[in-house]
N, C-alpha and C. Protein backbone atom coordinates (compact mmCIF):
# COMPACT_ATOMS: atom_id res chain seq x y z
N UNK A 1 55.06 0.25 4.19
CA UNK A 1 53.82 -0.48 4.25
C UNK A 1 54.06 -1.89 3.72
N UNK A 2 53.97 -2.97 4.34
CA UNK A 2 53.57 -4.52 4.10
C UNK A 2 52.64 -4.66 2.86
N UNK A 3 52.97 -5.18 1.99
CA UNK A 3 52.35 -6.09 0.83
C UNK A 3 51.78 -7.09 1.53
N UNK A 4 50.59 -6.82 1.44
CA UNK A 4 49.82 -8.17 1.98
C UNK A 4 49.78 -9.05 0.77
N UNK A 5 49.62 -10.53 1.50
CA UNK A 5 50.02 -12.15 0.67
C UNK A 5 48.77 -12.14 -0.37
N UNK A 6 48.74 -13.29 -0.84
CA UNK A 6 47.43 -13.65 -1.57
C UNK A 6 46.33 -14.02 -0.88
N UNK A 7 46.57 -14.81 -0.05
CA UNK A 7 45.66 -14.86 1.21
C UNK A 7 44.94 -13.53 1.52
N UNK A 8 45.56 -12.90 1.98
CA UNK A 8 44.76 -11.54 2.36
C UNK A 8 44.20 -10.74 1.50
N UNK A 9 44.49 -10.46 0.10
CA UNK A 9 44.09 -10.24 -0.72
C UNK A 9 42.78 -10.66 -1.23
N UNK A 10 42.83 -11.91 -1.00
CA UNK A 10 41.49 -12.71 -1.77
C UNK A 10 40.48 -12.51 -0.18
N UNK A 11 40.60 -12.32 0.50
CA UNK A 11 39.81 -12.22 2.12
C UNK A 11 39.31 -10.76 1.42
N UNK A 12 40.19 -9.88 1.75
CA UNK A 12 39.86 -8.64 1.37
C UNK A 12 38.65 -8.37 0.48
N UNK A 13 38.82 -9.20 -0.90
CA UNK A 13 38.17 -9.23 -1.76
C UNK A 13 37.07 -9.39 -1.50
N UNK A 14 36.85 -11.29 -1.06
CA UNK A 14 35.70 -11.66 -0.18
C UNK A 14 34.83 -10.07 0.82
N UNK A 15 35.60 -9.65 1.27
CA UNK A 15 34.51 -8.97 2.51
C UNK A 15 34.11 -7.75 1.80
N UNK A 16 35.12 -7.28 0.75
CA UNK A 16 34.53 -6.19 -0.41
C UNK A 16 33.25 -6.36 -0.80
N UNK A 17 33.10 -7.72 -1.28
CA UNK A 17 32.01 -8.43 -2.00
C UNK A 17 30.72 -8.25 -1.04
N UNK A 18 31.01 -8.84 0.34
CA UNK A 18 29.92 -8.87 0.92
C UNK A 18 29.41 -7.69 1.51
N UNK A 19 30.47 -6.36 1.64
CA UNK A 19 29.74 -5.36 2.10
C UNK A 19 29.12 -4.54 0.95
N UNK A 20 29.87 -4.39 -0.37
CA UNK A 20 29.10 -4.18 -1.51
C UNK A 20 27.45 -5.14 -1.31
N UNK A 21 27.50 -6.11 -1.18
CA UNK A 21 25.90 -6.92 -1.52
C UNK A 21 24.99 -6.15 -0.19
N UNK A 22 25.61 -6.24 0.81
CA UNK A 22 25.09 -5.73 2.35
C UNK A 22 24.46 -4.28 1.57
N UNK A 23 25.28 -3.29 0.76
CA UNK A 23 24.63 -2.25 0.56
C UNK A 23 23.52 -1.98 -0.75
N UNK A 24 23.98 -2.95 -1.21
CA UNK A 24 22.93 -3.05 -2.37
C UNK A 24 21.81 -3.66 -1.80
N UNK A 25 21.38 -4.83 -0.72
CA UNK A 25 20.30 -5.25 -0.14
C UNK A 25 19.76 -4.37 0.45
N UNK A 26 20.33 -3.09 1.11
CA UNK A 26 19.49 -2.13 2.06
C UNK A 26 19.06 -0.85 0.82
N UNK A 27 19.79 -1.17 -0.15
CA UNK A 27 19.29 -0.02 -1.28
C UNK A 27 17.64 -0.33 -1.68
N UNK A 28 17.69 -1.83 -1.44
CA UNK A 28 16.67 -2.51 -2.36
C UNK A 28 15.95 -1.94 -1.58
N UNK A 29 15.73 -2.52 -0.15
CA UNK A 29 14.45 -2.91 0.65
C UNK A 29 14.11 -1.02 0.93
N UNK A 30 15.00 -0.32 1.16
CA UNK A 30 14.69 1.09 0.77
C UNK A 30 13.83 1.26 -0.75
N UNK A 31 14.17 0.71 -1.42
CA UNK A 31 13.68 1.01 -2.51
C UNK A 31 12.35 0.34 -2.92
N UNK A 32 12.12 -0.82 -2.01
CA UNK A 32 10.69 -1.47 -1.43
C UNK A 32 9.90 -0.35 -1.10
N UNK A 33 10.35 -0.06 0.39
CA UNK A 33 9.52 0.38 1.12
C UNK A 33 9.14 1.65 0.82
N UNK A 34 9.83 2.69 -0.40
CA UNK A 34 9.18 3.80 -0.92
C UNK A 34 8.28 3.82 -2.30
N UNK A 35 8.37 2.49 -2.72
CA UNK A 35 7.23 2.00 -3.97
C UNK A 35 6.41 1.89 -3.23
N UNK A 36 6.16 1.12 -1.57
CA UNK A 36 4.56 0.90 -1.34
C UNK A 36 4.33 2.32 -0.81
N UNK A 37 5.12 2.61 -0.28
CA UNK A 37 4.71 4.48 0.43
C UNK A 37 3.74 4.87 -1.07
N UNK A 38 4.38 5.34 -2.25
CA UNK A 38 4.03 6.61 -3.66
C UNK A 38 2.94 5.22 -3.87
N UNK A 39 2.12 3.81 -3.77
CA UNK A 39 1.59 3.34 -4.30
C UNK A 39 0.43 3.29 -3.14
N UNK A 40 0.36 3.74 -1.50
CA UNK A 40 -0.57 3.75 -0.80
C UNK A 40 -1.03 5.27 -0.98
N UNK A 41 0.14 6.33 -1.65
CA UNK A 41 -0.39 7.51 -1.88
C UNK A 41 -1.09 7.64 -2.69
N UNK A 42 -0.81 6.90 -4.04
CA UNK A 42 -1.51 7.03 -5.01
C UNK A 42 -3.00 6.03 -4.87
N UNK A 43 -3.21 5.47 -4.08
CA UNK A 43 -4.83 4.65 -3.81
C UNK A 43 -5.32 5.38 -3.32
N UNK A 44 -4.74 6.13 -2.20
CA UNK A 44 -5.55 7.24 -1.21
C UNK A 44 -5.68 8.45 -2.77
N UNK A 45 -5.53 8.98 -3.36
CA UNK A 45 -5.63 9.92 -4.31
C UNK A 45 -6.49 9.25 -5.24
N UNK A 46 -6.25 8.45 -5.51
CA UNK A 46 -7.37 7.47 -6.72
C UNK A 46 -8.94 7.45 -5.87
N UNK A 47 -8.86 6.89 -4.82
CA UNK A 47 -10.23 6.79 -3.91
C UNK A 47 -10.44 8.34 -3.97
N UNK A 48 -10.34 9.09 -3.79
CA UNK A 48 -10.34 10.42 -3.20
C UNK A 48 -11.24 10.83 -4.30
N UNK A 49 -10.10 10.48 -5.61
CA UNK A 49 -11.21 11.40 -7.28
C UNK A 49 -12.25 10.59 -7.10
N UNK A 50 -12.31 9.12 -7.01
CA UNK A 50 -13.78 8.27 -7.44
C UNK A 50 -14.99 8.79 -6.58
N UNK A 51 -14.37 8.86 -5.42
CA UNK A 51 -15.26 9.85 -3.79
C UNK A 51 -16.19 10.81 -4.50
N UNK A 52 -15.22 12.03 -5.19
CA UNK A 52 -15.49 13.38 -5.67
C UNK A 52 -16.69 12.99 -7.10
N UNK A 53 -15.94 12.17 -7.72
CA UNK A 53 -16.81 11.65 -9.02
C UNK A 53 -18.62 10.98 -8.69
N UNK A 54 -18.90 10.22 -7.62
CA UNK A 54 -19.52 9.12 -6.70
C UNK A 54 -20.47 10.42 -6.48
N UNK A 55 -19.73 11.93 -6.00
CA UNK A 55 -20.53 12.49 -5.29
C UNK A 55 -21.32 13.78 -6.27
N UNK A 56 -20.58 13.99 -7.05
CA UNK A 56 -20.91 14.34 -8.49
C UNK A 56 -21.90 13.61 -9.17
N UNK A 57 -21.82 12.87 -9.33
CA UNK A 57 -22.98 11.55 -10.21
C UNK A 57 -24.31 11.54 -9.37
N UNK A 58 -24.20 11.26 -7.90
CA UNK A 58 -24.99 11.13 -7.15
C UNK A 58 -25.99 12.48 -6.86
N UNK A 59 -25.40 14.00 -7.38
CA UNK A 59 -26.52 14.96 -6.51
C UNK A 59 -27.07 15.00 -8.20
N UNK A 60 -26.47 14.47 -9.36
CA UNK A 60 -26.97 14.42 -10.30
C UNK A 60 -28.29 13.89 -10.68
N UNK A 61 -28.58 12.40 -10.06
CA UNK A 61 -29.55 11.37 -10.10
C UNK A 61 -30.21 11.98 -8.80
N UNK A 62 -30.41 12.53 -7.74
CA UNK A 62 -31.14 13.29 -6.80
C UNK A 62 -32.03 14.22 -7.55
N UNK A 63 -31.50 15.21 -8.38
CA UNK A 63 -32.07 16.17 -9.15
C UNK A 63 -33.06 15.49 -9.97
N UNK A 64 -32.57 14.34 -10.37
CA UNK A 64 -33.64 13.87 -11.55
C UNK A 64 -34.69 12.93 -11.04
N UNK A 65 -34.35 12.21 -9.68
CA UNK A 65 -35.60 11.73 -9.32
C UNK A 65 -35.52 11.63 -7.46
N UNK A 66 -36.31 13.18 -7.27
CA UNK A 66 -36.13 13.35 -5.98
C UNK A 66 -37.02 12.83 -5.06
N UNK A 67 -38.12 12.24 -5.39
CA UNK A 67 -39.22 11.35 -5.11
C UNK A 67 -39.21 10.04 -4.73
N UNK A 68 -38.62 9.74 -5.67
CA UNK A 68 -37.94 8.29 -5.19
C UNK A 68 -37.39 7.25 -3.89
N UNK A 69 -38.59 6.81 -3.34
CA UNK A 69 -38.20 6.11 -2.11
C UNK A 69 -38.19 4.33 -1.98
N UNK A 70 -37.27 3.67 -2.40
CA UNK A 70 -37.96 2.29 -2.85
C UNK A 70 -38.30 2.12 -1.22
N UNK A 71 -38.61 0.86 -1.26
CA UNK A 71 -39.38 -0.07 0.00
C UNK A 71 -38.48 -1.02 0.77
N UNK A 72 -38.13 -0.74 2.31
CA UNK A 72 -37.15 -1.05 2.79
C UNK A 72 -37.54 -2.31 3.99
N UNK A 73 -36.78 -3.29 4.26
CA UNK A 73 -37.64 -4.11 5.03
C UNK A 73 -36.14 -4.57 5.81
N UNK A 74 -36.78 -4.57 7.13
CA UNK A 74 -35.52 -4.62 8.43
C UNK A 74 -35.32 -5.96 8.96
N UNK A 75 -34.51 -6.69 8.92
CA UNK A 75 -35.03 -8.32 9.50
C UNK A 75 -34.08 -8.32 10.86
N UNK A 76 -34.42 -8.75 11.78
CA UNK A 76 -33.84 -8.49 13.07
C UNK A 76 -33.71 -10.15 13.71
N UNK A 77 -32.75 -10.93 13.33
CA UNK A 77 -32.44 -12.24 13.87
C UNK A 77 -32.45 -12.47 15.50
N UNK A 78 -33.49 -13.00 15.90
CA UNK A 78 -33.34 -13.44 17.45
C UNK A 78 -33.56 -14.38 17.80
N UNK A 79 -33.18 -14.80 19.11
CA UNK A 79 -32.96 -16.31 19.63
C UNK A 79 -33.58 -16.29 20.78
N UNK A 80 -34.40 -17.23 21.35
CA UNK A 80 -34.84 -16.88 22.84
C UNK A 80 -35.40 -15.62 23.76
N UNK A 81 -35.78 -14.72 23.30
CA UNK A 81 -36.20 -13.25 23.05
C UNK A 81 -36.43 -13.42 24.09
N UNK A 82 -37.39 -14.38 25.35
CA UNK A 82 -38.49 -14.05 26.13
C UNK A 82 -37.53 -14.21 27.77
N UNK A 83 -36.43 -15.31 27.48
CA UNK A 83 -35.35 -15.50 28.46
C UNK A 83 -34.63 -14.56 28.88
């Protein structure tokens, strides 16, 4: 086997370097894209309890004032109605 020169050596080195960085950049953006995955899971799970809590609270205040209808008023924006 040939002893490669210094030249080739330091090339070698060089492309070591860059496929080492090449794999550490795809580690990262892997490692991106499964923080937003466990952090859209965890909003969908957070909304989910507040949902359950929202709906809890709510048949609570039903029970206590089931009478209760405030006064509702509809405003309906129109333009030229008769055209």
């Amino acid at each position: 086997m040939p002893v490669p020169s210094a030249d080739e050596k330091r090339w070698a080195q060089i492309e070591g370097e860059a496929l080492t960085t090449k794999g550490n950049f795809k580690k990262g953006v892997g490692m991106l894209f499964l923080i937003a995955i466990y952090l859209t899971l965890l909003r969908s799970i957070v909304y989910g309890v507040l949902a359950l809590v929202q709906k809890v609270k709510s048949k609570r205040r039903a029970g206590l004032i089931p009478l209760f209808q405030p006064p509702v008023s509809v405003v309906i924006a129109a333009y030229n109605e008769r055209r």
